[in-house]
Protein backbone atom coordinates (compact mmCIF):
# COMPACT_ATOMS: atom_id res chain seq x y z
CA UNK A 1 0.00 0.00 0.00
CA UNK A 2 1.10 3.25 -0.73
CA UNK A 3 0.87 5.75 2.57
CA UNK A 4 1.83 9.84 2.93
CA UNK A 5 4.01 10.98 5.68
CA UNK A 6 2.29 12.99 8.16
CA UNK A 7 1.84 14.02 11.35
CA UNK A 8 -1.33 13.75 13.45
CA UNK A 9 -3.47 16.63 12.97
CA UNK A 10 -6.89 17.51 14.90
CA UNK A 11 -9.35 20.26 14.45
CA UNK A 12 -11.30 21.13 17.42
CA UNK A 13 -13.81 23.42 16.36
CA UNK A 14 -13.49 26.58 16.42
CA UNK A 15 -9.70 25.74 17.07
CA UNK A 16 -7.33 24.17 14.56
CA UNK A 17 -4.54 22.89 15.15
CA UNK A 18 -2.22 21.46 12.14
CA UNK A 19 0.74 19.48 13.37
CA UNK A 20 2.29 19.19 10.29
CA UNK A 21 1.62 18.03 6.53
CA UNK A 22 4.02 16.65 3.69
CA UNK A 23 3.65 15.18 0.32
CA UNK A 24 2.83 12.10 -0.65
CA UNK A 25 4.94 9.44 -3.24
CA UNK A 26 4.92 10.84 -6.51
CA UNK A 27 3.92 14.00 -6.73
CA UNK A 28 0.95 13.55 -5.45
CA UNK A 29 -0.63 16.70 -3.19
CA UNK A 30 -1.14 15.27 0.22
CA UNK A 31 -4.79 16.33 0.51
CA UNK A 32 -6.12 15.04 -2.56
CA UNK A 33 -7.01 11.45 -1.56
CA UNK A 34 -9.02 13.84 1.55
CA UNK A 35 -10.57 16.05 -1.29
CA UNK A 36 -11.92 13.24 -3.65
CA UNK A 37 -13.29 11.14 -0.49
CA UNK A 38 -14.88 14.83 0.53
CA UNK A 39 -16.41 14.56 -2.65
CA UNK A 40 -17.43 10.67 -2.44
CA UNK A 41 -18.71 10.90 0.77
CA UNK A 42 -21.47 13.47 0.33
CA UNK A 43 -23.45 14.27 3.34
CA UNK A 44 -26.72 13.59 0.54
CA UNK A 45 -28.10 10.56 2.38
CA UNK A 46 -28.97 12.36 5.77
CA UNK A 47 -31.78 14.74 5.12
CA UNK A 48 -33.71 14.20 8.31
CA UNK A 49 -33.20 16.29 11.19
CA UNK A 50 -30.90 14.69 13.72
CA UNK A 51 -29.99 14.54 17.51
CA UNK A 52 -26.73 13.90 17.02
CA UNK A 53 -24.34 12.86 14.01
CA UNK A 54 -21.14 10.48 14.50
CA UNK A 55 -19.26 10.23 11.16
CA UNK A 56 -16.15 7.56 11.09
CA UNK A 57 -13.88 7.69 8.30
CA UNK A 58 -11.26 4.78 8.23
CA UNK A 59 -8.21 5.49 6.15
CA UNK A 60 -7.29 2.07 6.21
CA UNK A 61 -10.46 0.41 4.07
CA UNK A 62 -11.79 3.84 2.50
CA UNK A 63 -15.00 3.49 3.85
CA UNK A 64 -17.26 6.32 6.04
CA UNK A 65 -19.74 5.21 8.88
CA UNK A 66 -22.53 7.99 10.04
CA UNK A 67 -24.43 7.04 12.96
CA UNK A 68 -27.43 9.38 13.42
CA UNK A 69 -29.79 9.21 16.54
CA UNK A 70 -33.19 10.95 16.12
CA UNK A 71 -35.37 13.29 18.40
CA UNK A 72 -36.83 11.40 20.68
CA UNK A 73 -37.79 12.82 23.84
CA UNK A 74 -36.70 12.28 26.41
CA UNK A 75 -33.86 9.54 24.08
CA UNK A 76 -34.09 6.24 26.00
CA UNK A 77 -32.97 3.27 25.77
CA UNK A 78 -36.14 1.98 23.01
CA UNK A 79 -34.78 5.61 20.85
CA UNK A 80 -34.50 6.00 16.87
CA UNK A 81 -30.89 5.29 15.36
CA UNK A 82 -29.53 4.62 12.30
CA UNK A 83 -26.25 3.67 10.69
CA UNK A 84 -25.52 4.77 7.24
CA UNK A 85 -22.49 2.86 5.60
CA UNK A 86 -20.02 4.35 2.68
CA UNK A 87 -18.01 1.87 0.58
CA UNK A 88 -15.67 3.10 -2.65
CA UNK A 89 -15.93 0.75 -5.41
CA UNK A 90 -14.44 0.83 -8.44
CA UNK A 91 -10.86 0.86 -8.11
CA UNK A 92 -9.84 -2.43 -9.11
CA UNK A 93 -7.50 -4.32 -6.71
CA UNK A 94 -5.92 -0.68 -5.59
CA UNK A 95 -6.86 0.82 -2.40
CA UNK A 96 -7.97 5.11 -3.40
CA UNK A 97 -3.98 6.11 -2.54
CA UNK A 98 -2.85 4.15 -5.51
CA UNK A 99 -5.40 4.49 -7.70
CA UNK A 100 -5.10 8.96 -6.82
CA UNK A 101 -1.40 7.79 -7.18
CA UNK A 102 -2.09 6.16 -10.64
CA UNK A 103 -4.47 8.63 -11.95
CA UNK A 104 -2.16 11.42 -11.21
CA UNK A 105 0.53 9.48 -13.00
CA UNK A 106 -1.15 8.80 -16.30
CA UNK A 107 -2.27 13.00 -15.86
CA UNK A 108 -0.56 15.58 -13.94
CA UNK A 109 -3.22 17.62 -14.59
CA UNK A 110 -6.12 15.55 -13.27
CA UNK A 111 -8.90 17.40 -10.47
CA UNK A 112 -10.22 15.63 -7.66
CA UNK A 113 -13.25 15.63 -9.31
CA UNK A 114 -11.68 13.60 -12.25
CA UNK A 115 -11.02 11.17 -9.79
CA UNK A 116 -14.49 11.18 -8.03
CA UNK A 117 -16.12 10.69 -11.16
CA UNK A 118 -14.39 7.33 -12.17
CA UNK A 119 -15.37 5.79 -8.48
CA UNK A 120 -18.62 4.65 -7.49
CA UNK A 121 -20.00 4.48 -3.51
CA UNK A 122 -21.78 2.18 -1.86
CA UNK A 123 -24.71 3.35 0.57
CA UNK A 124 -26.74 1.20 2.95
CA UNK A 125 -28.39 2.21 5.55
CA UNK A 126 -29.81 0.30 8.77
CA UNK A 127 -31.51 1.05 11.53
CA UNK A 128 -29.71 0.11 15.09
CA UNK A 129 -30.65 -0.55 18.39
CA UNK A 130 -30.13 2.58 20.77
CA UNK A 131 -29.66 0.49 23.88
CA UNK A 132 -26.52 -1.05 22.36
CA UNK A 133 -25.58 2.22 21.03
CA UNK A 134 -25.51 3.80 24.16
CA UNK A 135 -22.90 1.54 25.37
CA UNK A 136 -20.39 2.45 22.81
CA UNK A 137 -21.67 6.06 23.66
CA UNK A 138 -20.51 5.51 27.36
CA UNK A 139 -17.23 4.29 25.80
CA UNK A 140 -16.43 7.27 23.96
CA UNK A 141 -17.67 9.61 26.41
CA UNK A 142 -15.02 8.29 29.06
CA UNK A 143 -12.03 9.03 26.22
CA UNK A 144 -10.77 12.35 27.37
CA UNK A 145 -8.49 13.73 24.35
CA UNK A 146 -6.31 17.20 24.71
CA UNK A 147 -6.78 19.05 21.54
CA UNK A 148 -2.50 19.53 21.73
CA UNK A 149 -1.76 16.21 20.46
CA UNK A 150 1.08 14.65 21.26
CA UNK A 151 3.29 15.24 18.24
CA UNK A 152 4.87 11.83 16.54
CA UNK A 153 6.16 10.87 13.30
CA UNK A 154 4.80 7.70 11.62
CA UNK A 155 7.65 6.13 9.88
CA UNK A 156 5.94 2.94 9.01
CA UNK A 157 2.62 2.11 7.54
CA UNK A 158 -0.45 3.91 9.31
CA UNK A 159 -3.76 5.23 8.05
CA UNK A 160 -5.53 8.47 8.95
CA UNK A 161 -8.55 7.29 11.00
CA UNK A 162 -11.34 11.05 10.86
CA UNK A 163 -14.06 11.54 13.47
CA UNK A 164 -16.70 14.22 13.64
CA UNK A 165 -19.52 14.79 16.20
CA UNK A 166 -22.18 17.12 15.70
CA UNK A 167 -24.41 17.87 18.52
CA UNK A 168 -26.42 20.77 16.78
CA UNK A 169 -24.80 23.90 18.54
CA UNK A 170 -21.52 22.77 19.09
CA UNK A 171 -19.42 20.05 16.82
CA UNK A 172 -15.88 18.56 17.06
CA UNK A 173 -13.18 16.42 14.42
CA UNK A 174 -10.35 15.09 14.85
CA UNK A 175 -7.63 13.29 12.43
CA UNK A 176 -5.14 11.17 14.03
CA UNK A 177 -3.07 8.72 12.61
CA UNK A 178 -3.18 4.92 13.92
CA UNK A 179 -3.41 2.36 14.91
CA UNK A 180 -1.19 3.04 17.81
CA UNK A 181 -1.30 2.53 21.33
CA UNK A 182 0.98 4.70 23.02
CA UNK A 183 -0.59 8.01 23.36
CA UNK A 184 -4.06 9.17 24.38
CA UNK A 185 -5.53 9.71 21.15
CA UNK A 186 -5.11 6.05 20.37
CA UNK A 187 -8.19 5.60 22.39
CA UNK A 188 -10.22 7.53 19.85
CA UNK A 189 -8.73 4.94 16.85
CA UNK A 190 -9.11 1.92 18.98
CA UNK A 191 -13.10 2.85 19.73
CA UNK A 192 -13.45 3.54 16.32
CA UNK A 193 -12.16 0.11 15.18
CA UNK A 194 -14.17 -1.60 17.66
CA UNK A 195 -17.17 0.41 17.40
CA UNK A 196 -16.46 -0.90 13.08
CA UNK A 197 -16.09 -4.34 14.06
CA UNK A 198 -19.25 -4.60 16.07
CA UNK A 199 -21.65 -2.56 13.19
CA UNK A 200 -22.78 -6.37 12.10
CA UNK A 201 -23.73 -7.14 15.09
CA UNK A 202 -25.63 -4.08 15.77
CA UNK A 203 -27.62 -4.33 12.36
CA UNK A 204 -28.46 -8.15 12.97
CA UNK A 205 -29.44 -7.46 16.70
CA UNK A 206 -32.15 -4.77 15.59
CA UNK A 207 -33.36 -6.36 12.37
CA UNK A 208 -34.35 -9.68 15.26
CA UNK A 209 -36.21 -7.13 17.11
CA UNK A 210 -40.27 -7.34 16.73
């Protein structure tokens, strides 16, 4: 696989904080994989209004989880939530860095939304159970994250794992690279690949449901 070499960066709204940001192989800018999955993952599917919106964007598969949960009041435990799942397609046996990587080789001069428009995306959404929601909730309430990350060079392979939470009035994201498990921001990663690795689970547990 073909990976930049960056720093971990966060944005905590209204506050940004950039680390640091290089190019990656080839000549290729550093955001442009970020600009043609900006342009993939369209917020188009979530037209409702919501409670609360929990997007997940895993560098290392190129997919996008958005977990909405719905006014209900007061939310409980038998709540409204839904999971709405983004999958590139399209790209052959590349992941999206080496086909950007490829399509910027065969044209220098090629836009992001050259790119976008050879790539297809998957959406499914599902409903989920807000009881076993909640608990994952709990989880990533207890994850207390400085918004002066620890600064660290990844040498080796990583991927950029993106998080956004939008509560209405107030809304947070943060872009840290992983996985690692030496530094507090880990946590964030690690919930978000175990929160990934559960989604089945969720869906099959509410679809039993009368």
């Amino acid at each position: 696989m073909i990976f930049g070499k960056r720093l971990g960066c966060v944005l905590l709204l209204p506050f940004w904080l950039v680390l640091s940001v290089v190019g990656q192989p080839g000549g290729v800018p550093a955001d442009m994989k970020d600009r043609v999955l900006d342009l993939l993952f369209r917020s188009d599917a979530v037209s409702s209004p919501f409670l609360s919106k929990m997007t997940l964007r895993y560098g290392d598969s190129d997919t996008q989880l958005v977990v909405l949960t719905y006014s209900v009041y007061p939310v409980h435990p038998r709540g409204q939530a839904e999971l709405i799942s983004y999958t590139v397609t399209g790209m052959g046996s590349d992941n999206l860095s080496q086909f950007v990587s490829k399509m910027v080789a065969q044209n220098p001069n090629v836009t992001d939304q050259g790119i976008a428009a050879k790539l297809k995306v998957v959406v499914k959404r599902s409903p989920i159970g807000y009881e076993a929601l909640r608990s994952f909730l709990d989880e990533l309430k207890a994850i207390r994250i400085s918004p002066m990350l620890a600064s660290r060079v990844a040498v080796d392979e990583y991927s950029e794992y993106e998080f956004w939470y939008d509560a209405g009035q107030e809304s947070v994201h943060y872009r840290v690279t992983g996985p690692f498990k030496n530094t507090p921001q880990d946590e964030l990663v690690q919930w978000m690949i175990r929160f990934r690795t559960s989604v089945p689970e969720l869906i099959s547990t509410a679809s039993a449901k009368p």
